[in-house]
N, C-alpha and C. Protein backbone atom coordinates (compact mmCIF):
# COMPACT_ATOMS: atom_id res chain seq x y z
N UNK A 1 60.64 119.36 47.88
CA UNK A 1 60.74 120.53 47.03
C UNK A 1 59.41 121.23 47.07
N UNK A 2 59.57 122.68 47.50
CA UNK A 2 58.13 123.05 47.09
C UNK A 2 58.44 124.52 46.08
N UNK A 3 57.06 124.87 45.80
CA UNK A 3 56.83 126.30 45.02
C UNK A 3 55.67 126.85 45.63
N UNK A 4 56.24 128.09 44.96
CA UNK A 4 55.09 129.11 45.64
C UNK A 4 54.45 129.21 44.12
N UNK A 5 53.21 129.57 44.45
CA UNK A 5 51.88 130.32 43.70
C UNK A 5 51.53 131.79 43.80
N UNK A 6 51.30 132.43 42.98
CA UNK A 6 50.83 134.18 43.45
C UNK A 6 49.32 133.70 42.59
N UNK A 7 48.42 134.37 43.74
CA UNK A 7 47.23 134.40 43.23
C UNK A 7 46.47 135.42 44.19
N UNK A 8 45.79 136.55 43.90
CA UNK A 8 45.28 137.63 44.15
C UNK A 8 46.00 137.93 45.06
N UNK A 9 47.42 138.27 45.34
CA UNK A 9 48.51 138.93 46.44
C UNK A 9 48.34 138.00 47.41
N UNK A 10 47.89 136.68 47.70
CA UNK A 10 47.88 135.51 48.58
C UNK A 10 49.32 134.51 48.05
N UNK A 11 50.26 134.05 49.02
CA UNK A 11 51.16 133.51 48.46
C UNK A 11 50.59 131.96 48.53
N UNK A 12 50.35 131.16 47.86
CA UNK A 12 49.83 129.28 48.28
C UNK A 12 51.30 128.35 47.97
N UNK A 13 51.18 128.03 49.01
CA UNK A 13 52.50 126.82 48.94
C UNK A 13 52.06 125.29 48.50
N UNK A 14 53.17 124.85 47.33
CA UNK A 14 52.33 123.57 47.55
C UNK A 14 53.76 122.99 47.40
N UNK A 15 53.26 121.51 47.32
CA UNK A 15 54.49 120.70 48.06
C UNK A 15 54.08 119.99 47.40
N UNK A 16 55.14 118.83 46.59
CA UNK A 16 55.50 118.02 45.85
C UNK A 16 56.02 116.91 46.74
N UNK A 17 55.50 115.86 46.99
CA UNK A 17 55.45 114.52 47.43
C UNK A 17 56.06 113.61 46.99
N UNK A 18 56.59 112.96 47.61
CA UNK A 18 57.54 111.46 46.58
C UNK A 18 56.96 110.14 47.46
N UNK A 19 57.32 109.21 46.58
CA UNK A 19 56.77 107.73 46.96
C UNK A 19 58.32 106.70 47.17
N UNK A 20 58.23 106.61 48.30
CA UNK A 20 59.29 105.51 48.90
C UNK A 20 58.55 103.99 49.09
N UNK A 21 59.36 103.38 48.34
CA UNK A 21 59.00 101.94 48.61
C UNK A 21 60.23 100.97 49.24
N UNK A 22 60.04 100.03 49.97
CA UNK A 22 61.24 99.10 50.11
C UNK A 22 60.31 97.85 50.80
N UNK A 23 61.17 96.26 49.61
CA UNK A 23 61.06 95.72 49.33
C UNK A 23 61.75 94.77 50.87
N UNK A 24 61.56 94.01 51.54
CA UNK A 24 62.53 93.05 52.39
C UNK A 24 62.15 92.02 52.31
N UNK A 25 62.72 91.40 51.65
CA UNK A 25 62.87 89.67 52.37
C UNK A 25 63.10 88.65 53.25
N UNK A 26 62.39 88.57 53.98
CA UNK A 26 62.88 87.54 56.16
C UNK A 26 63.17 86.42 55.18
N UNK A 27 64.42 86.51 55.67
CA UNK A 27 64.65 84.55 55.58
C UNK A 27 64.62 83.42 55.63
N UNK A 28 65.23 82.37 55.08
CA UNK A 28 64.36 81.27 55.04
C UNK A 28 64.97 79.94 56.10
N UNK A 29 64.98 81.20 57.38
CA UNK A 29 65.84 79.74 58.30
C UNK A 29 65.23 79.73 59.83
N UNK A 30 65.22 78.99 60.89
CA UNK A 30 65.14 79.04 61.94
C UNK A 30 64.86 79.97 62.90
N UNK A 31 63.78 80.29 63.24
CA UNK A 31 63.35 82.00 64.04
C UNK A 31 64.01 83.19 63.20
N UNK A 32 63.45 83.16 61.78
CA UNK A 32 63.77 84.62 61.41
C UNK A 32 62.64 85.33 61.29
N UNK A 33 61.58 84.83 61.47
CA UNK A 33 60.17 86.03 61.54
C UNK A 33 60.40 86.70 62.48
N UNK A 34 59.47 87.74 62.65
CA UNK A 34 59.27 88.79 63.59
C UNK A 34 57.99 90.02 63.76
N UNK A 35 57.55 89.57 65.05
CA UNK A 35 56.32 90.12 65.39
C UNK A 35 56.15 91.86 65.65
N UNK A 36 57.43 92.19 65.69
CA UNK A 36 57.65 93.59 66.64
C UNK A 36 57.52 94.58 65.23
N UNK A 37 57.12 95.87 65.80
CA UNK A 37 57.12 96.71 64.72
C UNK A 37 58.50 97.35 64.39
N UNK A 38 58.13 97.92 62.81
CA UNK A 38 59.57 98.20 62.42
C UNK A 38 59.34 99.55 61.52
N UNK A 39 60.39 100.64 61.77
CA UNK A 39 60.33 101.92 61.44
C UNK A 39 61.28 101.90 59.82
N UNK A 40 61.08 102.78 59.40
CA UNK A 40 62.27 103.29 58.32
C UNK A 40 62.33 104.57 57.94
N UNK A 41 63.27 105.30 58.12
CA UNK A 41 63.54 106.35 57.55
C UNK A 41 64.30 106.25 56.33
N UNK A 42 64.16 107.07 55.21
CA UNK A 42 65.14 107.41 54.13
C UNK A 42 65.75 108.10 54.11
N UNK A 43 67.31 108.03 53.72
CA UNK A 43 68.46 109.12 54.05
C UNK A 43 68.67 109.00 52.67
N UNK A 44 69.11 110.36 52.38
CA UNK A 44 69.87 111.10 51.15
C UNK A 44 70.76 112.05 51.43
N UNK A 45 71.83 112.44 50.27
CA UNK A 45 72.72 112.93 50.27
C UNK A 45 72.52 114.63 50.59
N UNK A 46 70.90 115.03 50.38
CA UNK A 46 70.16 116.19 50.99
C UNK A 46 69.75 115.97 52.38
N UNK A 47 69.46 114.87 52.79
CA UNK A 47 68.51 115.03 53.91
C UNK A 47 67.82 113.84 54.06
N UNK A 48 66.57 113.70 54.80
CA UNK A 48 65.76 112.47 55.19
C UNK A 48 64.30 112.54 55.24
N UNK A 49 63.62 111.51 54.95
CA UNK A 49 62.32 111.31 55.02
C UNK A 49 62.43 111.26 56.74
N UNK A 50 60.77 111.65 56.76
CA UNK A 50 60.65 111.32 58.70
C UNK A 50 60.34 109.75 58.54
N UNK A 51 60.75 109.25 60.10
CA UNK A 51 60.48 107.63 60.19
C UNK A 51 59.17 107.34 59.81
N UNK A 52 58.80 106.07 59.40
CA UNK A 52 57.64 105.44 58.86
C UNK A 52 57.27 104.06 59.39
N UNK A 53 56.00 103.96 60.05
CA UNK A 53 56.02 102.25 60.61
C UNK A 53 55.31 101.78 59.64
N UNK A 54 56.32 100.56 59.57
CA UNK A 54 55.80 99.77 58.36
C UNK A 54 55.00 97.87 59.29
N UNK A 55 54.12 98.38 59.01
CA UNK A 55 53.60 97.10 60.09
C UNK A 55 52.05 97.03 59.11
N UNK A 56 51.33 96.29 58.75
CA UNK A 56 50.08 96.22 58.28
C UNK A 56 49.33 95.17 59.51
N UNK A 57 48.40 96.02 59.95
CA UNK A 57 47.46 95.35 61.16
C UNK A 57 46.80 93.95 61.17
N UNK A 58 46.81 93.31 61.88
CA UNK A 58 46.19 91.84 61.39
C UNK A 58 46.80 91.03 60.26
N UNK A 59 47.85 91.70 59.81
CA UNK A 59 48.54 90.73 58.54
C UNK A 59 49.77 89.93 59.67
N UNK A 60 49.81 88.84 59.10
CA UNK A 60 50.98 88.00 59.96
C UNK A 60 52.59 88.46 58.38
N UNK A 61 53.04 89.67 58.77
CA UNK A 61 54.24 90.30 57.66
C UNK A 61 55.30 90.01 58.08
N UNK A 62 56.26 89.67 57.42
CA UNK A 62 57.74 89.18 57.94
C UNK A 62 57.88 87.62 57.69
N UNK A 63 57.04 87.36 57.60
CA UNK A 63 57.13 85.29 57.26
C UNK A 63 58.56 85.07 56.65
N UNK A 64 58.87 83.70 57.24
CA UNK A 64 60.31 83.19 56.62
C UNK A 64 60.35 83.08 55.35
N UNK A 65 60.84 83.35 54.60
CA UNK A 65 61.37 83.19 53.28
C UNK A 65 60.38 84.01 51.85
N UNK A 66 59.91 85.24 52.41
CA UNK A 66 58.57 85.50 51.79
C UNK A 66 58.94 87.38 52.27
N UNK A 67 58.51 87.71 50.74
CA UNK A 67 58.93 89.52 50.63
C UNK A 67 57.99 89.80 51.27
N UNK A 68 57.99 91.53 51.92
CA UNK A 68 57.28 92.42 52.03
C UNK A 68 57.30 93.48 51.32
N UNK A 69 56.69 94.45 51.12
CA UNK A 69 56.66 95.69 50.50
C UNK A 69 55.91 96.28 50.96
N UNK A 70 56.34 97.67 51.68
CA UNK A 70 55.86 99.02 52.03
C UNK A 70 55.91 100.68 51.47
N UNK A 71 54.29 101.24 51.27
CA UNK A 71 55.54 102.32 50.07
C UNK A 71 54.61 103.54 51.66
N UNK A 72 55.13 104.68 51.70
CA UNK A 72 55.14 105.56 52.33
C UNK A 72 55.37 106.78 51.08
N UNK A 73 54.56 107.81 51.93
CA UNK A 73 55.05 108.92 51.33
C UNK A 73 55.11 110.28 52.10
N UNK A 74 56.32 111.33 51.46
CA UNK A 74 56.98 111.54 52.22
C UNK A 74 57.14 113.69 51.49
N UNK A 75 56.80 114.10 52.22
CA UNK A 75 57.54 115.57 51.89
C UNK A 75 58.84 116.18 51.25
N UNK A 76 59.77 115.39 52.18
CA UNK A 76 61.53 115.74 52.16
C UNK A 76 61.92 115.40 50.76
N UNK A 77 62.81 115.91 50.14
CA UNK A 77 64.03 115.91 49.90
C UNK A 77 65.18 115.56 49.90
N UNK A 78 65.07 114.50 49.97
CA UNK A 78 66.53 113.50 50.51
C UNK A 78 67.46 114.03 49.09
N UNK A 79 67.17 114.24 47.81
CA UNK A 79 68.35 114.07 47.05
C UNK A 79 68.81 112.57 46.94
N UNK A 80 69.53 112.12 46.27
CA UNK A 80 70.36 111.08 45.70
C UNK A 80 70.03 110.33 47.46
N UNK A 81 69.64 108.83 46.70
CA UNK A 81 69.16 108.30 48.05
C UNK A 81 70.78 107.72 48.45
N UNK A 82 71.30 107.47 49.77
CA UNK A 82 72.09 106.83 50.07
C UNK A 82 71.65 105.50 50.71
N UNK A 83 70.84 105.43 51.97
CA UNK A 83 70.66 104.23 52.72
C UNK A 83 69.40 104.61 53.47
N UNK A 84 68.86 103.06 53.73
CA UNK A 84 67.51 102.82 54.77
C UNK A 84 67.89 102.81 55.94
N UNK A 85 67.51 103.57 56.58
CA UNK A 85 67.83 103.35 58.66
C UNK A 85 66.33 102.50 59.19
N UNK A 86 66.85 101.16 59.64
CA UNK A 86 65.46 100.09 59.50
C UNK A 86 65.64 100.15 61.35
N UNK A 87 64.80 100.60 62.29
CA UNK A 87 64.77 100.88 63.58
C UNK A 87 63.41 99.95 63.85
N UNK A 88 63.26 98.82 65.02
CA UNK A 88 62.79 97.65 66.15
C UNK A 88 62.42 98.41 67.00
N UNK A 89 61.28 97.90 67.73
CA UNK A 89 60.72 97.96 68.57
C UNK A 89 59.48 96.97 69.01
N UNK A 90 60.92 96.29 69.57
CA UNK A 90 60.62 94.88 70.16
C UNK A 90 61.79 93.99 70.18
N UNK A 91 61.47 92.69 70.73
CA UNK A 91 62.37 92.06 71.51
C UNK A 91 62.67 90.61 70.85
N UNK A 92 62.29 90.41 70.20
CA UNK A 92 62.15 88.93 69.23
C UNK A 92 63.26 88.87 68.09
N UNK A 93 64.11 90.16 67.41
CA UNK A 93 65.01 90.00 66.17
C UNK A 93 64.43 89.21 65.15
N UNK A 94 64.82 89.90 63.93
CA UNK A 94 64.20 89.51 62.93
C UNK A 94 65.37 89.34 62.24
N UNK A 95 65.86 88.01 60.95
CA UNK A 95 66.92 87.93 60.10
C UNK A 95 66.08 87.67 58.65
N UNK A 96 66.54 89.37 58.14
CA UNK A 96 65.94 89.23 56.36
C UNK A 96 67.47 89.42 55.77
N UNK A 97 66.81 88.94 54.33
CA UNK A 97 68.08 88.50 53.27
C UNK A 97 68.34 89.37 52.61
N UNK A 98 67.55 90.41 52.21
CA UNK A 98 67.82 91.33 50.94
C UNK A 98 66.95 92.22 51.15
N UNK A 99 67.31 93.71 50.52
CA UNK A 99 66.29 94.81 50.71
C UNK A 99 66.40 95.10 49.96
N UNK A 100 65.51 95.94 49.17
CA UNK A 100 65.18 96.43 48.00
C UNK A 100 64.89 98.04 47.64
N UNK A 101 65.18 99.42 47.04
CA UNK A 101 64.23 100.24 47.62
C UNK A 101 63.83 100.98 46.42
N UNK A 102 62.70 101.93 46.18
CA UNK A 102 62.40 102.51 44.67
C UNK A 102 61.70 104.13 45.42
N UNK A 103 62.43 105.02 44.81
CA UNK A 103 61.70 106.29 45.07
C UNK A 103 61.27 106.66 43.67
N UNK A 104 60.34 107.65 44.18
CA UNK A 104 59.37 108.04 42.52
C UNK A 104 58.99 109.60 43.17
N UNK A 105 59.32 110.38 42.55
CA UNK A 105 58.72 111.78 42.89
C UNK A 105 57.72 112.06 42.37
N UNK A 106 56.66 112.67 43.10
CA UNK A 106 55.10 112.83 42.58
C UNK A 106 54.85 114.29 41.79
């Protein structure tokens, strides 16, 4: 969502930001970690956040049986969230148990 400003016949745009978080849990069984990076976009009943890599550098993230949490933030407008599009890149598969997600408009 944005608004305009009038200030000395200059139009200033500003833009209102929201905070996406989602919560995943890798499971607690036999090769469910995973080394490969992992994207997410947020879809809403407006529209979508752009993809987001959720990877923290040097952290070993994804461990079996043990949450993550990533918050991103985002321009769009999704409206009423519907679903996470969770996109790999890499070759190893990862099996989590539960996802979680919380938007907050700024």
């Amino acid at each position: 969502s944005s608004g305009i400003t009038q200030s000395t016949g200059t139009a200033i745009s500003s833009v209102i930001a929201s905070m996406y978080e989602v919560t995943i849990t890798t499971g607690d069984v036999s090769s469910a970690e995973s080394d490969s990076y992992f994207y997410y976009t947020f879809i809403g009943a407006e529209g979508e956040t752009e993809e987001h890599i959720a990877n923290v550098p040097d952290i070993d993230d994804r461990r079996a049986g043990e949450p993550d949490t990533w918050t991103f933030n985002d321009n769009a407008d999704i409206g009423r969230f519907q679903c996470i599009h969770i996109r790999m890149d890499g070759t190893d598969g990862w099996f989590f148990e539960s996802v979680g997600q919380m938007f907050c408009s700024v």
